[in-house]
Structure formats: C-alpha cells, structure tokens
PDB file of N, CA and C in Angstrom:
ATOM      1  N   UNK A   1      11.409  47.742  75.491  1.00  0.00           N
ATOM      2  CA  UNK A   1      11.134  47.163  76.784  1.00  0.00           C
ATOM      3  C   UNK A   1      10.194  45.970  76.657  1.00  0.00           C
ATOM      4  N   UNK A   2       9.958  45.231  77.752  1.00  0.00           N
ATOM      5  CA  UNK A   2       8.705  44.016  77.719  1.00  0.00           C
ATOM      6  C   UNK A   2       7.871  44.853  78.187  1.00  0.00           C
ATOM      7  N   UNK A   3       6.811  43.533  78.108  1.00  0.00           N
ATOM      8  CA  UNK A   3       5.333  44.192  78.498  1.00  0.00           C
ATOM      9  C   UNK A   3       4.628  43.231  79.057  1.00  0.00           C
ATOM     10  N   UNK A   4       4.045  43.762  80.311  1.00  0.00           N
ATOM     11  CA  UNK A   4       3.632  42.520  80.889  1.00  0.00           C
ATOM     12  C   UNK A   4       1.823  42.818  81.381  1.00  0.00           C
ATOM     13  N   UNK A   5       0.997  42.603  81.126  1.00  0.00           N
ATOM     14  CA  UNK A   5      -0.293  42.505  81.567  1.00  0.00           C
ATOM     15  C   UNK A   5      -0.773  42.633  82.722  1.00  0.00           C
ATOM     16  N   UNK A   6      -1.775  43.249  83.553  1.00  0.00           N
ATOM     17  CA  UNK A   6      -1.826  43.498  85.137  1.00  0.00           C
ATOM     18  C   UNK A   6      -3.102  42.945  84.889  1.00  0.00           C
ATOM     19  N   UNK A   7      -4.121  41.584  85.277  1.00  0.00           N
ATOM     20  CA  UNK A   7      -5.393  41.848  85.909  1.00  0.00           C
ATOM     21  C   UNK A   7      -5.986  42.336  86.569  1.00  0.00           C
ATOM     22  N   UNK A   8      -6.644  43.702  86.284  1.00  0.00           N
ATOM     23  CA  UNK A   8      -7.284  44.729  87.063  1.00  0.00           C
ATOM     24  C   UNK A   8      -8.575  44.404  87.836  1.00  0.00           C
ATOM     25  N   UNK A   9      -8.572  43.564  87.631  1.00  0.00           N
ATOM     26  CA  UNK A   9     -10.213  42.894  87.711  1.00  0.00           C
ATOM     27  C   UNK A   9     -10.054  42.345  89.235  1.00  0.00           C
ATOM     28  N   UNK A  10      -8.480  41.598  89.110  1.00  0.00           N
ATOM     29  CA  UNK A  10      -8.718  40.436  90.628  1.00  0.00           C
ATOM     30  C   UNK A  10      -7.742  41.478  91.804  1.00  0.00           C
ATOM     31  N   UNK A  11      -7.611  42.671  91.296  1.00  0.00           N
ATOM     32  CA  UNK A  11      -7.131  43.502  92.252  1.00  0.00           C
ATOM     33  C   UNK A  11      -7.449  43.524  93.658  1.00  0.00           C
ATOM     34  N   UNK A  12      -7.086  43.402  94.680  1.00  0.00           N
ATOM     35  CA  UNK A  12      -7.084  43.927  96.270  1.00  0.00           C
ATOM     36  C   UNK A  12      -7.012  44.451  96.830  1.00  0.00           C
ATOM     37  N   UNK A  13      -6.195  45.292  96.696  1.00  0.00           N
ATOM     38  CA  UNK A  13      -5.069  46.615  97.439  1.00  0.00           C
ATOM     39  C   UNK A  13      -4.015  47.083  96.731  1.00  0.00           C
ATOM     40  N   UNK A  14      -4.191  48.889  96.258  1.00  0.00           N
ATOM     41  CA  UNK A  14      -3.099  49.258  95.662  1.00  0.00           C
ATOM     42  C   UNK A  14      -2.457  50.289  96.400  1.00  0.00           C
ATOM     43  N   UNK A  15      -1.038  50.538  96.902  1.00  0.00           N
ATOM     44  CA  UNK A  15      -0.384  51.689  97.803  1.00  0.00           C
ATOM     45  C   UNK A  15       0.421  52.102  96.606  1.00  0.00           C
ATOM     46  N   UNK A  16       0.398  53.403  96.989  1.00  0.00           N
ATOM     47  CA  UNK A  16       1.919  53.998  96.467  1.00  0.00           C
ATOM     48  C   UNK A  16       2.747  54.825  97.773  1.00  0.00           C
ATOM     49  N   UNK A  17       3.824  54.074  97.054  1.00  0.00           N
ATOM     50  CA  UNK A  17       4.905  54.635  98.236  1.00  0.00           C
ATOM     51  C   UNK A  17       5.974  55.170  97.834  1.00  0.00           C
ATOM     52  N   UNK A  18       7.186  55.610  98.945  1.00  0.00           N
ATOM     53  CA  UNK A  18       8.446  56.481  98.311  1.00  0.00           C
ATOM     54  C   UNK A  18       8.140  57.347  97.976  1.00  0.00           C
ATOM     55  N   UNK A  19       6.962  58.084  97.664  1.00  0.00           N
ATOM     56  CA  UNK A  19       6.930  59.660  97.095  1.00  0.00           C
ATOM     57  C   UNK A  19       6.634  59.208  95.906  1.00  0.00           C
ATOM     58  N   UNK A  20       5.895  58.773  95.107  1.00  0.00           N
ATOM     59  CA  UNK A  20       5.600  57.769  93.663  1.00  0.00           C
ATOM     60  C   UNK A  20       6.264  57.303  93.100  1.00  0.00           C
ATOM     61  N   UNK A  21       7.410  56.687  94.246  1.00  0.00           N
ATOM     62  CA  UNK A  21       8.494  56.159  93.463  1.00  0.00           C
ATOM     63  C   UNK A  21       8.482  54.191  93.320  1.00  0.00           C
ATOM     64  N   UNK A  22       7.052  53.894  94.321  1.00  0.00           N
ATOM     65  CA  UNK A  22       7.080  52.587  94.577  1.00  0.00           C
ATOM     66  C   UNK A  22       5.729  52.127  94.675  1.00  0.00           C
ATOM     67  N   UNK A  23       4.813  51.274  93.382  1.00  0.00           N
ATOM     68  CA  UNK A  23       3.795  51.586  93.562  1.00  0.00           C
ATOM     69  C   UNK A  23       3.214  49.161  93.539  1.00  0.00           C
ATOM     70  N   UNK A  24       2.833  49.685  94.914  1.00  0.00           N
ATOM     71  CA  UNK A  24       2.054  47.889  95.196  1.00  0.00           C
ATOM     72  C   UNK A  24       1.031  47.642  95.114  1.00  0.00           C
ATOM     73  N   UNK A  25       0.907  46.437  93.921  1.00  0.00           N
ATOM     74  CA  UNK A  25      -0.511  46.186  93.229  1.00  0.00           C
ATOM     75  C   UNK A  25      -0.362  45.055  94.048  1.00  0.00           C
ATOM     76  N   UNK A  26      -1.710  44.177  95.236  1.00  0.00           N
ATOM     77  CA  UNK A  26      -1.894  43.306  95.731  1.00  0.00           C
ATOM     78  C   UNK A  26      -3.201  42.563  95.402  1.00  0.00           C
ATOM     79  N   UNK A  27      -2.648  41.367  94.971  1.00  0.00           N
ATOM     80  CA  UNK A  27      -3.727  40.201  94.563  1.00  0.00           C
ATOM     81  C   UNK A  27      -3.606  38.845  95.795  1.00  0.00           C
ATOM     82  N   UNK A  28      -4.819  38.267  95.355  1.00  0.00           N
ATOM     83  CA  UNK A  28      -4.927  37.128  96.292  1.00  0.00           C
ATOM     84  C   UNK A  28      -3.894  36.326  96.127  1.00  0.00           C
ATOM     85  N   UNK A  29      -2.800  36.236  94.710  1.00  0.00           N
ATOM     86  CA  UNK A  29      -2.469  35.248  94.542  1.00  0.00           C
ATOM     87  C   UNK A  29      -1.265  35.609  93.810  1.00  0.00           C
ATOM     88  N   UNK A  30      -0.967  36.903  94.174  1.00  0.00           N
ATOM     89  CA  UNK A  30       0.096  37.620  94.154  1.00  0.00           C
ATOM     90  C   UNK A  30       0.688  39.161  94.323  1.00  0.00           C
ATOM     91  N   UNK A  31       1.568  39.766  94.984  1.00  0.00           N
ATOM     92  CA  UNK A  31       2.123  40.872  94.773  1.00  0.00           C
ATOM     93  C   UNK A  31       2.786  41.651  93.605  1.00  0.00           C
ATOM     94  N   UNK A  32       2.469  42.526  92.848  1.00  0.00           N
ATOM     95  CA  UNK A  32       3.328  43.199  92.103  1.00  0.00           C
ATOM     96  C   UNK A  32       3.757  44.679  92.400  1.00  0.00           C
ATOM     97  N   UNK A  33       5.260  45.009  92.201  1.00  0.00           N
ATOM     98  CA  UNK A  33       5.914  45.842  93.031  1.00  0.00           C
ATOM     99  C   UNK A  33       6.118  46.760  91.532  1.00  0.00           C
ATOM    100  N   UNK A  34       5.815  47.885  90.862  1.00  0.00           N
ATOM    101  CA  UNK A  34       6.586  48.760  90.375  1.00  0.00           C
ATOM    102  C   UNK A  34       6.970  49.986  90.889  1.00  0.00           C
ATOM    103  N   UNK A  35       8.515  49.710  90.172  1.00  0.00           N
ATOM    104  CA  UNK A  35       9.823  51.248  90.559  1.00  0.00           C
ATOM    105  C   UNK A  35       9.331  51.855  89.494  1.00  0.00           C
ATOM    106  N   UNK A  36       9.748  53.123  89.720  1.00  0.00           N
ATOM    107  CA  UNK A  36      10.001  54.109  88.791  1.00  0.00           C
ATOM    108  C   UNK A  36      10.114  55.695  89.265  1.00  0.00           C
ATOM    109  N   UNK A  37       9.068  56.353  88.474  1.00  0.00           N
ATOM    110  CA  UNK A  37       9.200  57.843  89.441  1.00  0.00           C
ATOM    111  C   UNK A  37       7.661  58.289  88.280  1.00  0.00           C
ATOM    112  N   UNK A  38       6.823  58.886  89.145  1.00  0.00           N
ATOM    113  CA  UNK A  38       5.509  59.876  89.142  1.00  0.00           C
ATOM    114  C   UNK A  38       4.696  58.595  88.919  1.00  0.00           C
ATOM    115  N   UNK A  39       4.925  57.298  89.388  1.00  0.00           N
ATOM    116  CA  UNK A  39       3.770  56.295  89.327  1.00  0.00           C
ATOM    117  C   UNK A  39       2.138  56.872  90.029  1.00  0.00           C
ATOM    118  N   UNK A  40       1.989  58.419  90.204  1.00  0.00           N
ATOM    119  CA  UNK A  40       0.696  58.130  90.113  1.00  0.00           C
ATOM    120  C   UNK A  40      -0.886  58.495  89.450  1.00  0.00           C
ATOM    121  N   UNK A  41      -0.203  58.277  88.074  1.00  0.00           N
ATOM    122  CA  UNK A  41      -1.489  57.881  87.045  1.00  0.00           C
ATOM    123  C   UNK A  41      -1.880  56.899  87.158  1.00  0.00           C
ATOM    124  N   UNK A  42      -0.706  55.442  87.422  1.00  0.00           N
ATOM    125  CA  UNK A  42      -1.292  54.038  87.597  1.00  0.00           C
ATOM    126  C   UNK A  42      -1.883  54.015  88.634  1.00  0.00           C
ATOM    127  N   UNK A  43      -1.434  54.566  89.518  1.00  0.00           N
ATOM    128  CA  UNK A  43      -2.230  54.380  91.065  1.00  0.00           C
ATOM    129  C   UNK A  43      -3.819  54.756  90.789  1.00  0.00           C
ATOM    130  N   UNK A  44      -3.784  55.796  90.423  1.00  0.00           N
ATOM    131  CA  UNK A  44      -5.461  56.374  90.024  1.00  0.00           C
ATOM    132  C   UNK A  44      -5.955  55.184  89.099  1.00  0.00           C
ATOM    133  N   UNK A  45      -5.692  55.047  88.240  1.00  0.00           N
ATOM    134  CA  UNK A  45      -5.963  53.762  87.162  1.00  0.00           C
ATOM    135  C   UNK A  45      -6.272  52.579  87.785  1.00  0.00           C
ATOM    136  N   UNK A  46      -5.434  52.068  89.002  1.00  0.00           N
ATOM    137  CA  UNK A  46      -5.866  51.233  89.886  1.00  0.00           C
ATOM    138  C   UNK A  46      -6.991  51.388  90.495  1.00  0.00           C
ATOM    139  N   UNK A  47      -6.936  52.775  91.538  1.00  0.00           N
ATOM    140  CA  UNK A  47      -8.492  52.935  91.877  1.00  0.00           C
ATOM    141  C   UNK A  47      -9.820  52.813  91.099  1.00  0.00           C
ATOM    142  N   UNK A  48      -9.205  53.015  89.884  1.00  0.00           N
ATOM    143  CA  UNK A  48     -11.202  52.643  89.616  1.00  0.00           C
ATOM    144  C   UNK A  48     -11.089  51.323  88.364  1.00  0.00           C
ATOM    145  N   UNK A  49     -10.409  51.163  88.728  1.00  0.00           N
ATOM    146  CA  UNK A  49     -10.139  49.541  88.103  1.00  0.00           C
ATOM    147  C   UNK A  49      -9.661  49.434  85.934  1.00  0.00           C
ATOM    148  N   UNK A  50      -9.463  50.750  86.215  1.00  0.00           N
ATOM    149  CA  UNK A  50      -8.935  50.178  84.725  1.00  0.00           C
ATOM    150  C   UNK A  50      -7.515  50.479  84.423  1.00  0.00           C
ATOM    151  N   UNK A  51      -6.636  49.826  85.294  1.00  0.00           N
ATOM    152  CA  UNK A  51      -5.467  49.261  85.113  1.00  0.00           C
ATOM    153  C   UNK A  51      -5.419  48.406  83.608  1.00  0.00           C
ATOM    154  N   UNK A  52      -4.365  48.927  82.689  1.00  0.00           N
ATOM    155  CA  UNK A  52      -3.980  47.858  81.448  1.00  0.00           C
ATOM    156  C   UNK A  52      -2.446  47.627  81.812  1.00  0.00           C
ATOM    157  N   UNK A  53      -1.747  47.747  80.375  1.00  0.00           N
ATOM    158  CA  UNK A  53      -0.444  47.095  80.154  1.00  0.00           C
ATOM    159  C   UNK A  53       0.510  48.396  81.005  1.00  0.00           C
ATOM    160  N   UNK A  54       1.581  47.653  81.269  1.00  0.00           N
ATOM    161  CA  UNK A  54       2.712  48.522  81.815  1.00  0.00           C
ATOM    162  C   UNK A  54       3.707  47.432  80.734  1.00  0.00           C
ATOM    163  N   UNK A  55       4.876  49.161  80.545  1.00  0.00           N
ATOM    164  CA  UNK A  55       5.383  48.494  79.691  1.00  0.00           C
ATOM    165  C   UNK A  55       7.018  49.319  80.400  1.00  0.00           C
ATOM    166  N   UNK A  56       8.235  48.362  80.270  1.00  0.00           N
ATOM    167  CA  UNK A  56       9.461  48.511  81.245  1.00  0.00           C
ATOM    168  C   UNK A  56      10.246  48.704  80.089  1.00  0.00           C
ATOM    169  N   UNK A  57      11.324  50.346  80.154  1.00  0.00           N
ATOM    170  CA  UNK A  57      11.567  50.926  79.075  1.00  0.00           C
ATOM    171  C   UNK A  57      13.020  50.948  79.946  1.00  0.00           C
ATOM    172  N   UNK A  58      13.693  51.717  78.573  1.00  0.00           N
ATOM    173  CA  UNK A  58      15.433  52.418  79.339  1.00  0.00           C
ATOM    174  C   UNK A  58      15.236  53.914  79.549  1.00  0.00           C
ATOM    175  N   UNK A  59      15.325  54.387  81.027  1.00  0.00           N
ATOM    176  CA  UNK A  59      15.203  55.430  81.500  1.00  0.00           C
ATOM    177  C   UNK A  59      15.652  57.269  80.355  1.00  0.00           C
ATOM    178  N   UNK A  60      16.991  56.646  80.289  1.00  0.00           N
ATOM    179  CA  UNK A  60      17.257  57.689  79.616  1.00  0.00           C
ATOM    180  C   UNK A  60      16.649  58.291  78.412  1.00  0.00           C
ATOM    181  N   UNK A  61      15.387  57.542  77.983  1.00  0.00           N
ATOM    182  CA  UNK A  61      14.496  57.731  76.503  1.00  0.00           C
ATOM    183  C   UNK A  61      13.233  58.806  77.406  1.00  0.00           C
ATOM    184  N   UNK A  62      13.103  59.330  78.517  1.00  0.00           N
ATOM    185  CA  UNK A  62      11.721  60.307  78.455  1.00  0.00           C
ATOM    186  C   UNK A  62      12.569  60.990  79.877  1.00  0.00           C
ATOM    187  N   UNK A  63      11.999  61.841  79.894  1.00  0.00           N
ATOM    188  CA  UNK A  63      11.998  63.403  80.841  1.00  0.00           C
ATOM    189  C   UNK A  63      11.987  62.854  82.010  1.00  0.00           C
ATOM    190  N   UNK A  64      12.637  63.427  83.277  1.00  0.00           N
ATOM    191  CA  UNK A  64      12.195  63.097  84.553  1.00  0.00           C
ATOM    192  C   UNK A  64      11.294  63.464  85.212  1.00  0.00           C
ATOM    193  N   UNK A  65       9.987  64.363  84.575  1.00  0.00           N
ATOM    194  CA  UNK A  65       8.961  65.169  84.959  1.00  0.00           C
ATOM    195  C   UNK A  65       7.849  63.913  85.002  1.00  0.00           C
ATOM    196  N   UNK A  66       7.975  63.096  83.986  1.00  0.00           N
ATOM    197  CA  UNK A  66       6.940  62.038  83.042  1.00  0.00           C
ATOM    198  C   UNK A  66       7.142  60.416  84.001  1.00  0.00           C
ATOM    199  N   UNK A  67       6.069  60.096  84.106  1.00  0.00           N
ATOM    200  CA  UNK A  67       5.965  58.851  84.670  1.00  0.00           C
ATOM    201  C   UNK A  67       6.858  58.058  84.117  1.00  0.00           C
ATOM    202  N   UNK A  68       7.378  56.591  84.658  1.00  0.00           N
ATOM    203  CA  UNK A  68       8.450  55.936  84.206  1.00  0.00           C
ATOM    204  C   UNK A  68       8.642  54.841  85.129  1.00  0.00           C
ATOM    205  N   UNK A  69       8.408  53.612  84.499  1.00  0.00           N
ATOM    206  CA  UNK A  69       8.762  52.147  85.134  1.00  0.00           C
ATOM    207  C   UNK A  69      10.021  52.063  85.151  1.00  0.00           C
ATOM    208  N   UNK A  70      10.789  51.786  86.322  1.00  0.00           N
ATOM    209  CA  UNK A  70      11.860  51.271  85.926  1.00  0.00           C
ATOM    210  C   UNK A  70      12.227  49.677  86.072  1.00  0.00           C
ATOM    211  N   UNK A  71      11.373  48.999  86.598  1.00  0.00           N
ATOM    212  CA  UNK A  71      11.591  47.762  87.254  1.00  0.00           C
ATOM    213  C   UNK A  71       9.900  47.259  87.544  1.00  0.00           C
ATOM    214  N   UNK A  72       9.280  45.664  87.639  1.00  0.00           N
ATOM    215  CA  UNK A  72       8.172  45.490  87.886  1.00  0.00           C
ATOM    216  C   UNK A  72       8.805  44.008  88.628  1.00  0.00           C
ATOM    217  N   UNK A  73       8.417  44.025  89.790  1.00  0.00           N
ATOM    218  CA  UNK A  73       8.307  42.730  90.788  1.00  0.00           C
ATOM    219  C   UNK A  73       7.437  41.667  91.009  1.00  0.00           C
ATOM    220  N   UNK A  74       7.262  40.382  90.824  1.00  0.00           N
ATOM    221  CA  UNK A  74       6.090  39.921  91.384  1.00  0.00           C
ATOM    222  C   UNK A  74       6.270  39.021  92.076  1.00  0.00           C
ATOM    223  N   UNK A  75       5.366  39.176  93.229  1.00  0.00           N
ATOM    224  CA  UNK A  75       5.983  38.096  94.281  1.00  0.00           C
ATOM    225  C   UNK A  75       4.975  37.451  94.898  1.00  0.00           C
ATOM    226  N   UNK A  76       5.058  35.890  95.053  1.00  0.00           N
ATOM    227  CA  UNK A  76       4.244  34.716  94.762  1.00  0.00           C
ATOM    228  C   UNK A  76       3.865  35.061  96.891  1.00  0.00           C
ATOM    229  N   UNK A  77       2.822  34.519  96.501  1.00  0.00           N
ATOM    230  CA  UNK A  77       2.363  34.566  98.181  1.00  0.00           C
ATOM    231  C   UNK A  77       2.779  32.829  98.872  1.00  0.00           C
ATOM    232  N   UNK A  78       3.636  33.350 100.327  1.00  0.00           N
ATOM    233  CA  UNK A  78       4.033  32.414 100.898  1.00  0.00           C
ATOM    234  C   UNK A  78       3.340  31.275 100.939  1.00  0.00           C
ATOM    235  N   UNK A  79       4.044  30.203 100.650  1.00  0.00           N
ATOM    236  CA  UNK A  79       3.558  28.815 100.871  1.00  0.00           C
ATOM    237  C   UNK A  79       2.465  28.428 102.065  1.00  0.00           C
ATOM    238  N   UNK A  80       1.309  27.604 102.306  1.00  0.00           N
ATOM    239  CA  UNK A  80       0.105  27.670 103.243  1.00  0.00           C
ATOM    240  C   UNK A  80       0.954  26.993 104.005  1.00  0.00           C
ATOM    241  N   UNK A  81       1.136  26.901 105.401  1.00  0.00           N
ATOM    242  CA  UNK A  81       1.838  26.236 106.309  1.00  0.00           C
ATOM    243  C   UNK A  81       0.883  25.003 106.509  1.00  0.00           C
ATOM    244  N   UNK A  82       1.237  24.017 106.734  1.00  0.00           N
ATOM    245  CA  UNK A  82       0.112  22.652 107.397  1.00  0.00           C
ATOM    246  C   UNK A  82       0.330  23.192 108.953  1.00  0.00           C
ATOM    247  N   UNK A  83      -0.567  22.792 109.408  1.00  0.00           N
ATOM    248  CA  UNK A  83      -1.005  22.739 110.549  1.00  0.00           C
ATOM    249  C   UNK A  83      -0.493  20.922 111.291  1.00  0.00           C
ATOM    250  N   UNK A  84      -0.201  21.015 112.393  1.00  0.00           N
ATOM    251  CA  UNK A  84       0.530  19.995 113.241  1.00  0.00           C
ATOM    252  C   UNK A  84      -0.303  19.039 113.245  1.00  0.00           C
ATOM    253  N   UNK A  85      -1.620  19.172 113.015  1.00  0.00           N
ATOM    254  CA  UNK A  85      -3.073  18.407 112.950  1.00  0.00           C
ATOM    255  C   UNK A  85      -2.935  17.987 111.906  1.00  0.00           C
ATOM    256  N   UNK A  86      -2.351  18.767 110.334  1.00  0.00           N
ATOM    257  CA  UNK A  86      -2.452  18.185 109.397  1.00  0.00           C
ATOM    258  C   UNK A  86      -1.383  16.937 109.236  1.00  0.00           C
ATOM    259  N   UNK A  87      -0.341  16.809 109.870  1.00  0.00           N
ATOM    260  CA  UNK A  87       0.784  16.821 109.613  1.00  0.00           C
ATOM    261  C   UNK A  87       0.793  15.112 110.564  1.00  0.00           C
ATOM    262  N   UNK A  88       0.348  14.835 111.832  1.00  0.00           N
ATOM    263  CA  UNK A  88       0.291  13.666 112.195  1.00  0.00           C
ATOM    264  C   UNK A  88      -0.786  12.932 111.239  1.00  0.00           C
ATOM    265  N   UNK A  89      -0.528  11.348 111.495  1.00  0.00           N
ATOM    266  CA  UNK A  89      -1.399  10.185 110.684  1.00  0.00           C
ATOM    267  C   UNK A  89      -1.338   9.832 112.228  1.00  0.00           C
ATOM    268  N   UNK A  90      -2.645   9.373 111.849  1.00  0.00           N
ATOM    269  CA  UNK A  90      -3.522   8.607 112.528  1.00  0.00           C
ATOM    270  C   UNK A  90      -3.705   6.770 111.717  1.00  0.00           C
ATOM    271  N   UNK A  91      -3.407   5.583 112.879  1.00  0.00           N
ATOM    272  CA  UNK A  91      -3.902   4.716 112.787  1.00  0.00           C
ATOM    273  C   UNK A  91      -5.540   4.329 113.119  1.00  0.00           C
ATOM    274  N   UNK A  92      -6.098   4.207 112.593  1.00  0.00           N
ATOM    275  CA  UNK A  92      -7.460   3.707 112.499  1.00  0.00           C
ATOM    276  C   UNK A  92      -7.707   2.405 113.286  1.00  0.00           C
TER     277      UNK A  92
END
C-alpha cells in the first residue's frame, strides 16, 4: 500500500462516523476523510494528538475484527470568495 503522513500537530476537529467506518480529520487547510472499518484507535490517537502514518493496504490481507484503511480522501478547502467590494475598481 502507500503511505501518507497526517500532521497531528495542525489538527482541528476529528469525528468518526458510520459506526467506525468513516473517520474526519479537519485542518485549517484541509479535510482528510478515511474509509475502512474499526477506525477507532486512530480516532483516540487523534484525541490526544499523536496521530502518525496511515498506511492504505488490500483488504483481503487482515481479519475483519482488526482496524483497516480502505481509502484516504483529502479535500482542499473551498476557494475564499471576493467580496463585491473587492471586486469593483475605483477611479481615483
């Protein structure tokens, strides 16, 4: 599988959802979404901030009892809108 790095440090807000099947790491400056099933060791790991590596494997290699990434999302925070103020010029 890859492996991708989480900064635990600039963390914000972590939920788990689906029944620990959907667990959202929220940063200022981005969302990350992992699937899987019993995501919640990371969740705890989140709470007290020592989140490390997650690493995205092929399911059929461990037990369905045992935690398991299946997928990791990250999603860029919407573009800052200008404001209508920003957006007219002014002649001087």
């Amino acid at each position: 599988g890859s492996r991708r790095g989480i900064p635990d440090h600039w963390l914000v807000q972590a939920e788990l959802l689906e029944g620990s099947r959907l667990l959202r790491l929220s940063y200022s400056f981005c969302t990350i979404e992992l699937s899987g099933q019993r995501l919640d060791p990371i969740f705890e790991d989140a709470g007290i901030g020592k989140l490390g590596a997650v690493q995205i494997g092929v399911s059929e290699t461990m037990p369905e009892e045992q935690l398991w990434v299946t997928s990791i999302i990250v999603i860029a925070p919407p573009e800052p809108r200008s404001s209508a103020f920003e957006q007219e010029s002014f002649d001087a």
